[in-house]
Protein backbone atom coordinates (compact mmCIF):
# COMPACT_ATOMS: atom_id res chain seq x y z
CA UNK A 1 19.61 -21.81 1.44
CA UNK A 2 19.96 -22.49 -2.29
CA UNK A 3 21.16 -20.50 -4.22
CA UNK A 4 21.13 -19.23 -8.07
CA UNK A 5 23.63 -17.84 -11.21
CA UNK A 6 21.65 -14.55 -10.22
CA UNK A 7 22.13 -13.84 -6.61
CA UNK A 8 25.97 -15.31 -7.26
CA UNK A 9 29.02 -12.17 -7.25
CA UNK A 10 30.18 -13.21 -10.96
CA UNK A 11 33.73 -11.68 -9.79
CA UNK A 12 33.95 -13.48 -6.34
CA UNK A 13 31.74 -16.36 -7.15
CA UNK A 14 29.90 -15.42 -3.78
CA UNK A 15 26.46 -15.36 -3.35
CA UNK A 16 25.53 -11.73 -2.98
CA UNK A 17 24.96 -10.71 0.97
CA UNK A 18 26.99 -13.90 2.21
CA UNK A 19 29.87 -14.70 4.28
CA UNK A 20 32.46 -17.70 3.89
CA UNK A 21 32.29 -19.97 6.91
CA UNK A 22 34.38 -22.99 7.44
CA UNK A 23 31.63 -26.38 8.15
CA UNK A 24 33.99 -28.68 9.86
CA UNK A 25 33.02 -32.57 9.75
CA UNK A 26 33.04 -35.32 12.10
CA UNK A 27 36.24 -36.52 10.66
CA UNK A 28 38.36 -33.78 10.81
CA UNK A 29 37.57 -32.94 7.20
CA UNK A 30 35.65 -29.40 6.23
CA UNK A 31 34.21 -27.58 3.35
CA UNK A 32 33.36 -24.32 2.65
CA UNK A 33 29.69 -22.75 3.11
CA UNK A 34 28.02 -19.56 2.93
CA UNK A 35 26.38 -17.89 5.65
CA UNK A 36 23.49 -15.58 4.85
CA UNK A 37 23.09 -15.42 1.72
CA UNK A 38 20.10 -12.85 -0.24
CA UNK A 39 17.44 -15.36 -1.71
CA UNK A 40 14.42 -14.29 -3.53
CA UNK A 41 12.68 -11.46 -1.44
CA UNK A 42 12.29 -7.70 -0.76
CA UNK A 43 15.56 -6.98 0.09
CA UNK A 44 17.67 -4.40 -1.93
CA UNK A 45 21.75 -4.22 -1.33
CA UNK A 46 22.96 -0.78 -1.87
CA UNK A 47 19.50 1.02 -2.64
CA UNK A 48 19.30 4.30 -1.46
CA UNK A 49 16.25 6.13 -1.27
CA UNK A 50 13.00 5.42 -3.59
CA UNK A 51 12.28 5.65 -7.08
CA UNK A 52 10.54 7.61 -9.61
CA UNK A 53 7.43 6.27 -11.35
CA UNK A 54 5.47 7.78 -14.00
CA UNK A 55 1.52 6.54 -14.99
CA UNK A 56 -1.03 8.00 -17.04
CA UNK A 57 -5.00 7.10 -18.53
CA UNK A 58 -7.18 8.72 -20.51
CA UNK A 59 -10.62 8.75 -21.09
CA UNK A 60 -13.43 10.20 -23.06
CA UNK A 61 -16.66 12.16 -21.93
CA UNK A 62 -20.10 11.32 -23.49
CA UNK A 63 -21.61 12.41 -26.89
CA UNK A 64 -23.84 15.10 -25.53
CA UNK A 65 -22.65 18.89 -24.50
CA UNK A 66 -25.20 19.07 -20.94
CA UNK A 67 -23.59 21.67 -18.72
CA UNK A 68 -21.85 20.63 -15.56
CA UNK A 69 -22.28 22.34 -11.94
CA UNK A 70 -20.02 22.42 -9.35
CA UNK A 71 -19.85 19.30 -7.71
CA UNK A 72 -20.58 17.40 -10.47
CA UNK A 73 -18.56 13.74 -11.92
CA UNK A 74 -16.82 13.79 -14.86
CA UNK A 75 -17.00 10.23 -16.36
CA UNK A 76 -17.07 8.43 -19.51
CA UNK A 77 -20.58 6.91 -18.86
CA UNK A 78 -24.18 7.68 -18.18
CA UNK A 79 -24.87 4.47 -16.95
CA UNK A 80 -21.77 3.19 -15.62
CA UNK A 81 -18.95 5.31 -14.74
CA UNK A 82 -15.20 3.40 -15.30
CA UNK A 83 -12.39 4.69 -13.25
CA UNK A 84 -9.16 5.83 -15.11
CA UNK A 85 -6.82 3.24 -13.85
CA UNK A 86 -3.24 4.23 -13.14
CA UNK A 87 -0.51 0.90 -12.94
CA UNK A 88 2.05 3.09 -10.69
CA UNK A 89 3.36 0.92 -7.79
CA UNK A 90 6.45 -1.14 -7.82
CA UNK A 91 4.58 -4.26 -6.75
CA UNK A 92 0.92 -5.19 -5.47
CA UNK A 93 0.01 -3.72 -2.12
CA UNK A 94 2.91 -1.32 -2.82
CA UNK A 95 3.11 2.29 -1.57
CA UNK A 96 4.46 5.55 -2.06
CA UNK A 97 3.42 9.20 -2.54
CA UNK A 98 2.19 11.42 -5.52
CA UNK A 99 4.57 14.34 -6.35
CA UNK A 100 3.20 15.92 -9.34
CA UNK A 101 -0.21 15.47 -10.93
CA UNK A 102 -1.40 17.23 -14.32
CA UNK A 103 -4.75 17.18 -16.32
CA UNK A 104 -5.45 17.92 -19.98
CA UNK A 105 -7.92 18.38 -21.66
CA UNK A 106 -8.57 19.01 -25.64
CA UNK A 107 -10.99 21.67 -25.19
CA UNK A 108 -9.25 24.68 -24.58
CA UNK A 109 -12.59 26.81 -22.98
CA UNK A 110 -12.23 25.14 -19.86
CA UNK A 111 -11.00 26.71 -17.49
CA UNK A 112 -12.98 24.87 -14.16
CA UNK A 113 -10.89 23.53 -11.00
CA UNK A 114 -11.01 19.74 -10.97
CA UNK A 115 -10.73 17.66 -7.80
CA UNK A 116 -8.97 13.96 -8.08
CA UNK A 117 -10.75 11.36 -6.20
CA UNK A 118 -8.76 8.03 -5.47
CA UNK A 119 -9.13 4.52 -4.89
CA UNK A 120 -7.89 1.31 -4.02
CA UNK A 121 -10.53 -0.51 -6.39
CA UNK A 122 -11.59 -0.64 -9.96
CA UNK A 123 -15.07 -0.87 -9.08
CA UNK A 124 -16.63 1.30 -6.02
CA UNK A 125 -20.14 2.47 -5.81
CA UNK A 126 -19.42 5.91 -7.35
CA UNK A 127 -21.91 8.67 -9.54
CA UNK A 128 -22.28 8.64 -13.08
CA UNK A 129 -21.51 11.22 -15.77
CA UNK A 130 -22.89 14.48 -14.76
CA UNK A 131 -24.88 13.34 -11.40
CA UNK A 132 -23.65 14.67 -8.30
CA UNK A 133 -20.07 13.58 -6.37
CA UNK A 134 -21.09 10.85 -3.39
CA UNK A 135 -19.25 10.11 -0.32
CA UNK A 136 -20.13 6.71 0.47
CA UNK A 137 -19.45 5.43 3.68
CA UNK A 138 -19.63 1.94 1.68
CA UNK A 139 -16.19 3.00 0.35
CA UNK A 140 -14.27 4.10 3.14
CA UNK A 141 -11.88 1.43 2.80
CA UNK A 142 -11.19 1.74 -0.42
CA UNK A 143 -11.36 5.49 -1.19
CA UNK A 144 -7.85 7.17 -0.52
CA UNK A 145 -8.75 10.85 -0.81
CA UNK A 146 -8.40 13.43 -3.56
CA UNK A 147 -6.35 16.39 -4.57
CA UNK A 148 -7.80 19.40 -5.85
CA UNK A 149 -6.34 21.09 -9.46
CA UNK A 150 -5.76 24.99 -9.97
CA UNK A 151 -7.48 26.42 -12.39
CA UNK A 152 -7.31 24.75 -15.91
CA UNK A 153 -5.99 26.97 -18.40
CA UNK A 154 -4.74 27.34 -22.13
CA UNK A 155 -1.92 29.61 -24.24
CA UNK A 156 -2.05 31.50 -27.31
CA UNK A 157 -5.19 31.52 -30.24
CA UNK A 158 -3.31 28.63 -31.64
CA UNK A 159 -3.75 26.53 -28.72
CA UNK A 160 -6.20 23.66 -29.11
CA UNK A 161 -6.37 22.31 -25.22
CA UNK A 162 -6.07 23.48 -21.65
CA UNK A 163 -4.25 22.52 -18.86
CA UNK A 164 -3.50 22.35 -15.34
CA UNK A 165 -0.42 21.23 -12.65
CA UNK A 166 -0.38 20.40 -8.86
CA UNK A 167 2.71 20.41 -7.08
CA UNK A 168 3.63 21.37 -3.45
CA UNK A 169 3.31 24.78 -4.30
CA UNK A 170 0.16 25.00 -5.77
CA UNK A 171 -1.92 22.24 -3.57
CA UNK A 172 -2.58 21.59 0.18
CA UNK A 173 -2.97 17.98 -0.72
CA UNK A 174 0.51 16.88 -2.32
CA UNK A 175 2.45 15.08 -1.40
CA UNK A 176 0.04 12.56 -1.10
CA UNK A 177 0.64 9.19 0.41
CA UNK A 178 -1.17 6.00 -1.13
CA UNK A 179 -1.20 2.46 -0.78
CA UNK A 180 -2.80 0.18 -3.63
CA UNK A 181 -5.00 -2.77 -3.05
CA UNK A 182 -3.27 -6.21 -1.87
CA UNK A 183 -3.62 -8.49 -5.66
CA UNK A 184 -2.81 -4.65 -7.89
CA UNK A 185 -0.05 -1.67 -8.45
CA UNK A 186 -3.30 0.21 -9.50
CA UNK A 187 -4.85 3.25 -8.58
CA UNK A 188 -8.10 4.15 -9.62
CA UNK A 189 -9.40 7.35 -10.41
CA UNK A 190 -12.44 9.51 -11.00
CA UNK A 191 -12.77 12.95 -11.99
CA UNK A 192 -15.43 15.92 -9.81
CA UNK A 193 -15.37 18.87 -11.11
CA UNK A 194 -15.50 22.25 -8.93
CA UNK A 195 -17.08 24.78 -10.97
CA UNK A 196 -19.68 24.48 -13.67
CA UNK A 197 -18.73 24.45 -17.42
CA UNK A 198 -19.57 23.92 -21.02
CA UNK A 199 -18.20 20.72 -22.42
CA UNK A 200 -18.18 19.72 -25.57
CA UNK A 201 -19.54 16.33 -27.22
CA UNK A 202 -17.08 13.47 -26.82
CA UNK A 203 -14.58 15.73 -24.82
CA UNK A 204 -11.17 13.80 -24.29
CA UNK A 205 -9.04 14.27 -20.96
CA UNK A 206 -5.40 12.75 -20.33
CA UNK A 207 -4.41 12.44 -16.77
CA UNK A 208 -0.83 11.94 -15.29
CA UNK A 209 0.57 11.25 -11.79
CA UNK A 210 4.34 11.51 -10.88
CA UNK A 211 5.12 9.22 -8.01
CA UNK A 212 7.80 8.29 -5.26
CA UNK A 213 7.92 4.95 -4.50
CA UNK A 214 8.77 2.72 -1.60
């Protein structure tokens, strides 16, 4: 197998997961080899356990302040909902499972529970701003499942936004296990909200997952 400067032991000068062998010729003559050798690959000497990952997205509601009901998307569009995309897996096809998941918002009078739809895709056949939440069996290979939010919530007068956390403790659905699609680290993500509310014109949310990964 060939090998590189960057799978070589720069104390040792041995490639990294080899062993010296002895290749004796025809003539009585030898030279040394190495004998299974790491090349390019998924392998990883001395990792234990996973590791950490961190992804958020934003996005933006629309310009007008028409109440939602329970059971209702929250999008950017009218027309054409976009999924919040989330670049959280250490390579394409790559897995793990969602720790921690937190939503903000910077209206501070909401206080509705949110559920978190996921997906494998950018684009599935999903609702628009304000219509009701579908479950399309046209997406059942592509939609992962969701995790529902407590209650979102602000502080003091001074406050300017609301917020809410899922952890373990607070949701059924965490930790929750995910595989993106085969050619992305992507997820995708779209917003239903459980109770109705009162948004307000061009109402901004920020969304963050905290992830394990294989």
């Amino acid at each position: 197998m060939p090998i590189d400067d960057r799978s070589v032991d720069a104390v040792n000068k041995q490639p990294i997961g080899a062993t010296a062998v002895f290749v004796k010729k025809a003539d009585g003559s030898g030279t040394k080899a190495w004998d299974g050798a790491l090349g390019a690959g998924e392998s990883h000497i001395g990792e234990v356990g996973g590791r950490l990952a961190v992804a958020s997205a934003t996005f933006q509601r629309p310009g007008d302040t028409t109440a939602y009901v329970a059971g209702d998307v929250v999008s950017n569009s009218t027309v054409a909902s976009s999924l919040m995309e989330l670049e959280i897996a250490r390579v394409n096809g790559g897995s793990g499972w969602l720790e921690k998941v937190r939503l903000i918002t910077n209206n501070k009078n909401t206080t509705a529970r949110f559920r978190v739809w996921f997906y494998k895709i950018s684009n599935p056949a999903v609702a628009v701003d304000n219509a009701k939440m579908t479950l399309l069996w046209a997406n059942r290979e592509n939609r992962l499942g969701y995790i529902d939010l407590p209650p979102m919530a602000t502080e003091d007068a001074a406050s300017d936004s609301a917020s809410a956390l899922a952890s373990p403790g607070n949701s059924a659905n965490l930790p929750f296990t995910f595989v993106t699609g085969e050619l992305t680290r992507k997820l995708f993500v779209l917003l239903e909200t459980l109770d109705g509310f009162a948004p307000a014109a061009n109402q901004q949310f920020f969304f963050e997952v905290t992830a394990s990964l294989n």
